[in-house]
N, C-alpha and C. Protein backbone atom coordinates (compact mmCIF):
# COMPACT_ATOMS: atom_id res chain seq x y z
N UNK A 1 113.67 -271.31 -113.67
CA UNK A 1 113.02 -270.35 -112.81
C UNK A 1 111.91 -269.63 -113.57
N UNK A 2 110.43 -269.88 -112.60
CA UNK A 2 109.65 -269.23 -113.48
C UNK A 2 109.78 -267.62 -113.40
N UNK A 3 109.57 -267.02 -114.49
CA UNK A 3 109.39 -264.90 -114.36
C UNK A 3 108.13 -264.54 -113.51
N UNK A 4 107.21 -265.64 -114.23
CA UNK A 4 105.71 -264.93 -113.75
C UNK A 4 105.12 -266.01 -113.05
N UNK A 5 104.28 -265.74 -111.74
CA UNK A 5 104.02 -266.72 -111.01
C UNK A 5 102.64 -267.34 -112.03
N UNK A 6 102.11 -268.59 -111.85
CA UNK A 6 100.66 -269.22 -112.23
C UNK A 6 99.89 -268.71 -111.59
N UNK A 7 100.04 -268.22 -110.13
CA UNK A 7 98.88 -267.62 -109.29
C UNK A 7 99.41 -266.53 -108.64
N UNK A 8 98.80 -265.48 -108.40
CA UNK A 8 99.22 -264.83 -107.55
C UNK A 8 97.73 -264.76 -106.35
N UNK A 9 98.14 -264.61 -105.02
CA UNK A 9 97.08 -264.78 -103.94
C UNK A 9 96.15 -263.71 -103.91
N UNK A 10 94.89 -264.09 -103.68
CA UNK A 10 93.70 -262.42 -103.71
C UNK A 10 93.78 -262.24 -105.36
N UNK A 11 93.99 -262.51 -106.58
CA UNK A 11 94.28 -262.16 -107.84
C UNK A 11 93.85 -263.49 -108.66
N UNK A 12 92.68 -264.48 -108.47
CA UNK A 12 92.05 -265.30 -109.33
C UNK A 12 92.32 -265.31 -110.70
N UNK A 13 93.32 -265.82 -111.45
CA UNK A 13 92.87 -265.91 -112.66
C UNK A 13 94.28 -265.10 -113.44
N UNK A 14 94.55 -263.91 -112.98
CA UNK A 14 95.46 -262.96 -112.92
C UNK A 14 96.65 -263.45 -114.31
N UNK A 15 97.40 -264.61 -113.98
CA UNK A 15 98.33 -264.91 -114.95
C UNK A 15 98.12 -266.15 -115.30
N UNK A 16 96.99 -266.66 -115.17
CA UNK A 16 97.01 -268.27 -115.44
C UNK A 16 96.80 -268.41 -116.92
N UNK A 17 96.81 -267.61 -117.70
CA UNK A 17 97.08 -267.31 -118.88
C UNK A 17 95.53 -267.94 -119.66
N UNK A 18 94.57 -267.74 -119.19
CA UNK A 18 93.00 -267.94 -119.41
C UNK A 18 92.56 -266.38 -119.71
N UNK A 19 92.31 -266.49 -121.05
CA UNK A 19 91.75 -265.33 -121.38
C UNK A 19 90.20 -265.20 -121.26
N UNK A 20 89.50 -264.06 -121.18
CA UNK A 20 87.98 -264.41 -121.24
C UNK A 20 87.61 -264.51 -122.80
N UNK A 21 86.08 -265.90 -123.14
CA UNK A 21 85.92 -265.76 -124.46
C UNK A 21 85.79 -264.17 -125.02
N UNK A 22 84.99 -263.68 -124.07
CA UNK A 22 84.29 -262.25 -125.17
C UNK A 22 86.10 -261.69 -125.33
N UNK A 23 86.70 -261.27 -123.94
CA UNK A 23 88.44 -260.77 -125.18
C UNK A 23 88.76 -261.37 -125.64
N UNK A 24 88.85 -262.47 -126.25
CA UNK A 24 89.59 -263.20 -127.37
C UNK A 24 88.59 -263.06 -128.75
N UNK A 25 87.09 -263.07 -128.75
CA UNK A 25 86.37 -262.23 -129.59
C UNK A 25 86.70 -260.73 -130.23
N UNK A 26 87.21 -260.23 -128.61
CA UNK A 26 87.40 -258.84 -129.36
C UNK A 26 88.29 -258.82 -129.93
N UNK A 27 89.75 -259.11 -129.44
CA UNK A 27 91.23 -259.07 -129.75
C UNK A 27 91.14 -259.42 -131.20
N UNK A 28 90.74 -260.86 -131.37
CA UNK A 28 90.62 -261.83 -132.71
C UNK A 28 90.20 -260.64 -134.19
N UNK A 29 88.81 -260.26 -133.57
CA UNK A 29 88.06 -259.63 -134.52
C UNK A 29 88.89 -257.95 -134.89
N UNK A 30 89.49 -257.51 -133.71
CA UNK A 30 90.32 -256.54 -133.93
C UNK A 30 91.41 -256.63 -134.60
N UNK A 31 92.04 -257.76 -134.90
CA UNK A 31 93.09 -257.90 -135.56
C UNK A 31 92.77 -258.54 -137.67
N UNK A 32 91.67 -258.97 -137.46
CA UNK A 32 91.22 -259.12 -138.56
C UNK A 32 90.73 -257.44 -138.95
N UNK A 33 89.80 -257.01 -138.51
CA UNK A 33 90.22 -255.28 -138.94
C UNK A 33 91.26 -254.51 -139.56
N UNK A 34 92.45 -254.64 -138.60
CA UNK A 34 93.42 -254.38 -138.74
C UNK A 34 94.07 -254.90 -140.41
N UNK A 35 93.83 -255.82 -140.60
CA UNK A 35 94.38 -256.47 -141.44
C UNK A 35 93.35 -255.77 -142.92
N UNK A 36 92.48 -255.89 -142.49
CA UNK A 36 91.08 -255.33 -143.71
C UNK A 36 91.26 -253.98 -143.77
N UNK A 37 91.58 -252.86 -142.75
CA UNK A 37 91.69 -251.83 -142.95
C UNK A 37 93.13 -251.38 -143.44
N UNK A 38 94.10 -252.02 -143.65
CA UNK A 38 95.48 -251.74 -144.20
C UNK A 38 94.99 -252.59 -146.03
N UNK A 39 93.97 -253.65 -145.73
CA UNK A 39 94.39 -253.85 -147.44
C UNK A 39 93.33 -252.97 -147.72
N UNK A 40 92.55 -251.97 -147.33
CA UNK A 40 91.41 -251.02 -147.95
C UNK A 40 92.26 -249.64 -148.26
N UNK A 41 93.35 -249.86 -147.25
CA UNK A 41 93.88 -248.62 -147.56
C UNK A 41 94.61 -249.09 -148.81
N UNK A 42 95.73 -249.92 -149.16
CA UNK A 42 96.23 -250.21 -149.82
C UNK A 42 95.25 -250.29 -151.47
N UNK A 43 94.26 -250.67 -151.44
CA UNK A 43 93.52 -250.46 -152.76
C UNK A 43 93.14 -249.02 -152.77
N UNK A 44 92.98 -248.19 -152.02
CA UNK A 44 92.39 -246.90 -152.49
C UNK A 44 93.71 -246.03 -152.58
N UNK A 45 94.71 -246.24 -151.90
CA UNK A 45 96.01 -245.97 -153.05
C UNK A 45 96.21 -246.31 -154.15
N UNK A 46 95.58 -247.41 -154.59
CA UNK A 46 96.00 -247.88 -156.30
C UNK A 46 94.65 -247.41 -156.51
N UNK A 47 93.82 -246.50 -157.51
CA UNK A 47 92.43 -246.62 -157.95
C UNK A 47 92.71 -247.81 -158.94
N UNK A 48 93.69 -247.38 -159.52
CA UNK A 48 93.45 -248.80 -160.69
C UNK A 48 93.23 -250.46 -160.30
N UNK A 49 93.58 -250.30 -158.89
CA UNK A 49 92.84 -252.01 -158.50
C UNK A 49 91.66 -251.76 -157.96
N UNK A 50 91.03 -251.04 -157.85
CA UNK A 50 89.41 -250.35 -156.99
C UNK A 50 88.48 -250.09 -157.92
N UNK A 51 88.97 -249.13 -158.94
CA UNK A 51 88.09 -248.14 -159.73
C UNK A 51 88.08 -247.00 -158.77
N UNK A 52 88.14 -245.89 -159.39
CA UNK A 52 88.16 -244.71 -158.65
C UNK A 52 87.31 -244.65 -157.94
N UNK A 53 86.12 -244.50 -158.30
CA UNK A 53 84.92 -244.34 -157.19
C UNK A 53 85.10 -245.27 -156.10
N UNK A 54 85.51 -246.37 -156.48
CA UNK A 54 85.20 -247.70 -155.56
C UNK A 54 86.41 -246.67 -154.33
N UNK A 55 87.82 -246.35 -154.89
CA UNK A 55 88.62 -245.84 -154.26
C UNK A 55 88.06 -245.01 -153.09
N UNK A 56 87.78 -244.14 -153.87
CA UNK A 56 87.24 -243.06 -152.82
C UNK A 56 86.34 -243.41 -151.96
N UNK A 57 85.33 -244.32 -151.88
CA UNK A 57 84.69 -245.21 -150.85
C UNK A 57 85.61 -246.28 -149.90
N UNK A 58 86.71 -246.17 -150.46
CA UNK A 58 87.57 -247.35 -149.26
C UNK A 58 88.72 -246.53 -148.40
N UNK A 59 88.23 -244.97 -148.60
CA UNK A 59 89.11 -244.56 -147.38
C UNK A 59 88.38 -244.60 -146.12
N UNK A 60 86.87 -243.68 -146.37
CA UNK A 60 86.44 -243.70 -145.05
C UNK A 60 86.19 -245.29 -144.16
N UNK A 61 85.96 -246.35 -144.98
CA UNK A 61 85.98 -248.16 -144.85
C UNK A 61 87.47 -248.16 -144.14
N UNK A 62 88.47 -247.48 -144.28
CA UNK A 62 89.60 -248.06 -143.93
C UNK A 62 89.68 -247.32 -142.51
N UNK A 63 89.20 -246.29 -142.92
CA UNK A 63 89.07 -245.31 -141.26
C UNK A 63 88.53 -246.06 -140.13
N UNK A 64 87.03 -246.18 -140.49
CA UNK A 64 86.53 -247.20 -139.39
C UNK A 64 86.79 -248.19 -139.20
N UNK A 65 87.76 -248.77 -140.42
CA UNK A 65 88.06 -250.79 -139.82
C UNK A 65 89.18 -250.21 -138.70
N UNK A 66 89.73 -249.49 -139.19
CA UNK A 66 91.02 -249.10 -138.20
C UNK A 66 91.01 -248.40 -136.79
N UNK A 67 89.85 -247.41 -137.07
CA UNK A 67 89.86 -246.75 -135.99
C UNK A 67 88.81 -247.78 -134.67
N UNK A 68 87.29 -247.94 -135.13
CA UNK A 68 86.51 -248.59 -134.38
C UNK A 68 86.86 -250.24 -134.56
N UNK A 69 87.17 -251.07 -135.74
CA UNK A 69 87.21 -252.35 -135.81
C UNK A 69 88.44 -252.55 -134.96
N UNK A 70 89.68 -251.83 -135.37
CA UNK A 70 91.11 -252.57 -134.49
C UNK A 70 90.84 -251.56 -133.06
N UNK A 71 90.97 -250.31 -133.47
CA UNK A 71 91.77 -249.83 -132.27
C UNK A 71 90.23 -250.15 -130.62
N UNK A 72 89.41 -249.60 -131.12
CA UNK A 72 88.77 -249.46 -130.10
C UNK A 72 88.14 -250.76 -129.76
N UNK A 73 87.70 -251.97 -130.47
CA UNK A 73 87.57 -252.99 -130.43
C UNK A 73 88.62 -253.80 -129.60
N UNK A 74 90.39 -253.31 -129.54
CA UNK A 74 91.29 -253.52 -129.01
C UNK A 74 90.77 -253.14 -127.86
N UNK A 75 90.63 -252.16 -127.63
CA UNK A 75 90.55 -250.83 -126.48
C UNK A 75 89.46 -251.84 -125.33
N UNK A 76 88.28 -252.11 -126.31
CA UNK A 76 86.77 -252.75 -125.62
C UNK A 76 87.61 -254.19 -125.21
N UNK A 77 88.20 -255.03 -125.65
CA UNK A 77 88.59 -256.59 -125.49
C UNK A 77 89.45 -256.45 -123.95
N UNK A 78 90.47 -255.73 -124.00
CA UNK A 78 91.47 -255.26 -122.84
C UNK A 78 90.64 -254.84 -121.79
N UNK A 79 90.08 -253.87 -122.01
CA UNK A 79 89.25 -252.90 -120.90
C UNK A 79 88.62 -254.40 -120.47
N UNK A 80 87.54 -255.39 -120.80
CA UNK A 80 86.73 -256.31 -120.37
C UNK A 80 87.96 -257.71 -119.67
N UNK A 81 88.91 -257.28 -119.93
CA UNK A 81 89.41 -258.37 -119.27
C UNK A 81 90.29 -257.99 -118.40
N UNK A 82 91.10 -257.07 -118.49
CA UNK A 82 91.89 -256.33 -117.45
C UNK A 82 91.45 -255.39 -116.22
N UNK A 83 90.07 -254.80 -116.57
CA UNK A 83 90.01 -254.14 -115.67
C UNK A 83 89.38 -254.84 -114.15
N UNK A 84 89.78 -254.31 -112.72
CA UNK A 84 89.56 -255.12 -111.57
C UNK A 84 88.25 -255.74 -111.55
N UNK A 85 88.49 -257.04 -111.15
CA UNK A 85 86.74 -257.91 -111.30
C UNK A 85 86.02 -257.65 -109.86
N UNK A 86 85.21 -257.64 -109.85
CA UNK A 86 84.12 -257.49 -108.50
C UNK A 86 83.68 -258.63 -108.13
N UNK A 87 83.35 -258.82 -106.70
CA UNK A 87 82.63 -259.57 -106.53
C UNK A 87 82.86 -261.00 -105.29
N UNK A 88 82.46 -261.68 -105.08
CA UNK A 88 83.15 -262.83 -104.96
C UNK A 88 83.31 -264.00 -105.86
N UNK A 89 82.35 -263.94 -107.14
CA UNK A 89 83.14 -264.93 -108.17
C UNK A 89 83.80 -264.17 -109.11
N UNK A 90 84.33 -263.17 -108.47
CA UNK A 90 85.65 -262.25 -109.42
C UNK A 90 84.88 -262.10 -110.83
N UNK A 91 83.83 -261.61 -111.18
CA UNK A 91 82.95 -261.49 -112.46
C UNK A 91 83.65 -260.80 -113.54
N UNK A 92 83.84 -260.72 -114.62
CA UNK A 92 84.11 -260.09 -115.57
C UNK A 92 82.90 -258.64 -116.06
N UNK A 93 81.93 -259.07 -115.54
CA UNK A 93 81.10 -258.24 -115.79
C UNK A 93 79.60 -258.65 -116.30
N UNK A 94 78.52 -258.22 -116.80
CA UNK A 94 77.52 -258.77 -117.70
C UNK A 94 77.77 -259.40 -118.73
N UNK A 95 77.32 -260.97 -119.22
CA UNK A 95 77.74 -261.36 -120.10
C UNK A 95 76.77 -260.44 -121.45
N UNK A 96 75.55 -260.01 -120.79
CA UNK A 96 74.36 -259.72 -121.43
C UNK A 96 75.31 -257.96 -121.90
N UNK A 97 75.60 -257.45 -120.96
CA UNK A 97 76.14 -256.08 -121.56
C UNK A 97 77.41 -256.50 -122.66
N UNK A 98 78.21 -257.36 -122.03
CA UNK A 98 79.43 -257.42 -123.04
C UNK A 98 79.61 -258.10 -124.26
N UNK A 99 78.40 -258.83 -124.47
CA UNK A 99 78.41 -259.83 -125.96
C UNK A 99 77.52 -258.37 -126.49
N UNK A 100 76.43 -257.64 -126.05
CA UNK A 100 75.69 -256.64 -126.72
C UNK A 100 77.19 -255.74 -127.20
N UNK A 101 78.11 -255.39 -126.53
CA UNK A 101 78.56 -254.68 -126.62
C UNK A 101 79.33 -254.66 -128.00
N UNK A 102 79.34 -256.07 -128.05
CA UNK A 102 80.33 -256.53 -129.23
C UNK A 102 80.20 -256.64 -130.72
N UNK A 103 78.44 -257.34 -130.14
CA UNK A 103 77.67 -256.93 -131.33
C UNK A 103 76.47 -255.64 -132.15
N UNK A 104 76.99 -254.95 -131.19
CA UNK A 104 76.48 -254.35 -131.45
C UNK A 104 77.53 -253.23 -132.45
N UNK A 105 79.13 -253.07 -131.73
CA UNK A 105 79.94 -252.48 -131.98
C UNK A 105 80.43 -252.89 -133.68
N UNK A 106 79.86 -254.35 -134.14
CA UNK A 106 80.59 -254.98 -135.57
C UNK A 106 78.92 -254.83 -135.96
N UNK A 107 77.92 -254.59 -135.94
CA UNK A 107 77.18 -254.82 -136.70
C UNK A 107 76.95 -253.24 -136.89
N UNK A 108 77.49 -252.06 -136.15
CA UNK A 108 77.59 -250.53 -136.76
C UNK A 108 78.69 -250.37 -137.73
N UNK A 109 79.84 -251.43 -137.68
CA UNK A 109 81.08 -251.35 -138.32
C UNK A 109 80.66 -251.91 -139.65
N UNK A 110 79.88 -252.62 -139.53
CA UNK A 110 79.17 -253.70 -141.04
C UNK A 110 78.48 -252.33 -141.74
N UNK A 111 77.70 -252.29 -141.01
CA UNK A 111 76.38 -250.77 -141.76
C UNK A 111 77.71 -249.92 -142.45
N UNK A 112 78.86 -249.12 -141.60
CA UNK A 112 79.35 -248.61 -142.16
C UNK A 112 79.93 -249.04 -143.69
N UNK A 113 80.65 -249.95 -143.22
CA UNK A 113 81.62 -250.62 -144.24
C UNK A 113 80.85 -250.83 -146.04
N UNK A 114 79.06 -251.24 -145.48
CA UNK A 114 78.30 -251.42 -146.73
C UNK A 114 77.79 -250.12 -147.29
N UNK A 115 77.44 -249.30 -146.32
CA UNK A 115 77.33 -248.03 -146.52
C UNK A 115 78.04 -246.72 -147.48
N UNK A 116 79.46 -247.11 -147.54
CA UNK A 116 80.22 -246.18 -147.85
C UNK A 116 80.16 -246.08 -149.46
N UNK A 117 80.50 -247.43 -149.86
CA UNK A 117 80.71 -248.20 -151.19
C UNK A 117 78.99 -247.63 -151.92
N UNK A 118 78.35 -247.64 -151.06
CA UNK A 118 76.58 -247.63 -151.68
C UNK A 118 76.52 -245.74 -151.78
N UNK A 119 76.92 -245.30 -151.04
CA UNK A 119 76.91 -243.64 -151.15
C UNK A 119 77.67 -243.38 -152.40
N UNK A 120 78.99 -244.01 -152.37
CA UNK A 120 79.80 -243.32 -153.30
C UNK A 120 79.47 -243.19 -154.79
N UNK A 121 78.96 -244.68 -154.91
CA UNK A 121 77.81 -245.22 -156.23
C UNK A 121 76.67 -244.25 -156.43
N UNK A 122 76.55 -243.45 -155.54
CA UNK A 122 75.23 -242.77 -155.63
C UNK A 122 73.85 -242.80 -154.87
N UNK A 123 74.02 -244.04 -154.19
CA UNK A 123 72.81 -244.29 -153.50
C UNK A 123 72.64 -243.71 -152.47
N UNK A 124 71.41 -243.78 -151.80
CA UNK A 124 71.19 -242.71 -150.27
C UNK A 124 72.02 -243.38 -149.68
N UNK A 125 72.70 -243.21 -147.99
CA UNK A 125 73.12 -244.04 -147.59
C UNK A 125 73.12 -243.71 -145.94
N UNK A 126 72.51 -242.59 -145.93
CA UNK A 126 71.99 -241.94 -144.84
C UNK A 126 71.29 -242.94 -143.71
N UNK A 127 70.12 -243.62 -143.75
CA UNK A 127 70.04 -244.57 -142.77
C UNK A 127 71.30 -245.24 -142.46
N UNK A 128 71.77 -246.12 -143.03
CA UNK A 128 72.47 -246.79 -142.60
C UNK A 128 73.93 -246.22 -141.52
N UNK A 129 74.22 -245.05 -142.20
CA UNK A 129 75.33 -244.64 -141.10
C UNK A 129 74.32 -243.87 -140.31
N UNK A 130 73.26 -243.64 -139.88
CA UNK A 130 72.98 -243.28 -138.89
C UNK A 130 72.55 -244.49 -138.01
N UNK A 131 72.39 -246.52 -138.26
CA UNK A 131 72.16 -247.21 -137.94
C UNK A 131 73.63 -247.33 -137.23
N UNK A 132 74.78 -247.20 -138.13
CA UNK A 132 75.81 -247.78 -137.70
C UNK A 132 76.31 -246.55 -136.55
N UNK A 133 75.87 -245.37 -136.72
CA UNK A 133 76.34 -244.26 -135.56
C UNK A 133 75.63 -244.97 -134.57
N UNK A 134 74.42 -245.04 -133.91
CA UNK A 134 73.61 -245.96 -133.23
C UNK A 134 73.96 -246.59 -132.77
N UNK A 135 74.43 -247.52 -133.32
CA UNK A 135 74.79 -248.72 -132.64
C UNK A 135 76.22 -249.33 -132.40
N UNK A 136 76.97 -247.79 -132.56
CA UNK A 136 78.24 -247.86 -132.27
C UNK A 136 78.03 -247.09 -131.03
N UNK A 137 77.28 -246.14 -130.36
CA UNK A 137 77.11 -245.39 -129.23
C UNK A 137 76.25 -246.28 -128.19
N UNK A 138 75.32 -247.55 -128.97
CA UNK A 138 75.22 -248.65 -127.94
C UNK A 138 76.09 -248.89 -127.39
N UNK A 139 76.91 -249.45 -128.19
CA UNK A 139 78.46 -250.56 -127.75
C UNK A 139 78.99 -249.78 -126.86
N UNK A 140 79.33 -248.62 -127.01
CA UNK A 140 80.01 -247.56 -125.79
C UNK A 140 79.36 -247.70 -124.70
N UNK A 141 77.82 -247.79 -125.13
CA UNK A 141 77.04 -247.47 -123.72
C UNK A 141 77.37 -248.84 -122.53
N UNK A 142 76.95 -249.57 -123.45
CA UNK A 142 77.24 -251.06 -122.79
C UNK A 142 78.35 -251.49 -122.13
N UNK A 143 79.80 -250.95 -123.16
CA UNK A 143 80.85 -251.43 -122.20
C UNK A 143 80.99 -250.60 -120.81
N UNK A 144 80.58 -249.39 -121.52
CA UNK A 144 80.55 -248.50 -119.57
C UNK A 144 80.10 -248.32 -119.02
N UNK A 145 78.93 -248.79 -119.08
CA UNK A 145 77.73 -249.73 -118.19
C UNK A 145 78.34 -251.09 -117.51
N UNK A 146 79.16 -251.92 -118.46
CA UNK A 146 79.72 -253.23 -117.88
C UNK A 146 80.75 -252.66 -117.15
N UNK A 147 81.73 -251.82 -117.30
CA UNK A 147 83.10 -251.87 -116.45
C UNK A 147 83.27 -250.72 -115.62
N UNK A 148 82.03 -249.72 -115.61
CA UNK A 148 81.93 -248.75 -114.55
C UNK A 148 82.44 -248.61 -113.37
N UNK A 149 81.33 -249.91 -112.59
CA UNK A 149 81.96 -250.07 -111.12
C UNK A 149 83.25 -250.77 -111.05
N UNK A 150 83.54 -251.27 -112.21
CA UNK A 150 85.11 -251.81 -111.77
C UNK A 150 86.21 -250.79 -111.86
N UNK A 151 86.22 -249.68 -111.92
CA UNK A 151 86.84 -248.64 -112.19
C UNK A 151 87.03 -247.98 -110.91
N UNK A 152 87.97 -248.21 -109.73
CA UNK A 152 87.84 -248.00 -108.34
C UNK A 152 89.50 -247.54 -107.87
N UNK A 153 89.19 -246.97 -107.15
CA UNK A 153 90.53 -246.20 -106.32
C UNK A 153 91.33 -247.41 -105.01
N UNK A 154 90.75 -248.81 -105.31
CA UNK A 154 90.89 -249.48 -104.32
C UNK A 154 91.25 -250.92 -104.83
């Protein structure tokens, strides 16, 4: 006896266990985060495998792999595939908003990540987290631009 039906009627897609590429992008890439931001934390608990300085540059690196790379990257992958599709070809949304969204969201997470390590050393590092603030408030813009109207009382 199956639990979960293959189709359910009016609900395209619903359990047929077809994920969309861009969430399996996000999910994927969120879980590699996850994984980078627990071993960043884990070295800036030991300085002696980092070097101190290096240390103290791999907390705020572990903040953002964790906070923007897993969690909200999680948050962005789910939201684009779960939330109600519109339409009559049941759309997921803009492919043009939701790949921007994605890349735009890992290439502010990159700025950060190179950023931190380059401040702590001494260097300016000011553009760059204001590149990666940027273009982490793209990615926001974009996904709620893409899943706006799917957000309905109906």
């Amino acid at each position: 006896m199956k639990v979960f039906p293959t189709f359910l009627p009016g609900v395209s897609g619903c359990y047929n266990g077809a994920v969309p590429t861009l969430t399996r992008w996000h999910l994927r890439t969120a879980l590699v985060c996850l994984v980078l931001g627990l071993v960043a934390l884990l070295l800036a608990a030991v300085p002696p495998l980092a070097g101190a300085w290096f240390a103290l540059a791999l907390v705020p690196v572990a903040v953002h792999l964790l906070v923007m790379g897993w969690a909200t990257q999680m948050i962005f992958g789910v939201a684009v595939w779960m939330f109600p599709r519109e339409g009559k070809d049941r759309s997921f949304g803009s492919p043009v908003l939701g790949w921007g969204a994605f890349g735009a969201l890992n290439l502010g997470l990159l700025l950060r990540i190179v950023g931190e390590p380059l401040q702590a050393a001494g260097h300016p590092a000011a553009a760059l987290f204001t590149a990666s603030a940027a273009l982490q408030l793209a990615a926001v813009l974009a996904l709620v631009a893409n899943v706006w109207r799917r957000v309905r009382a109906t």
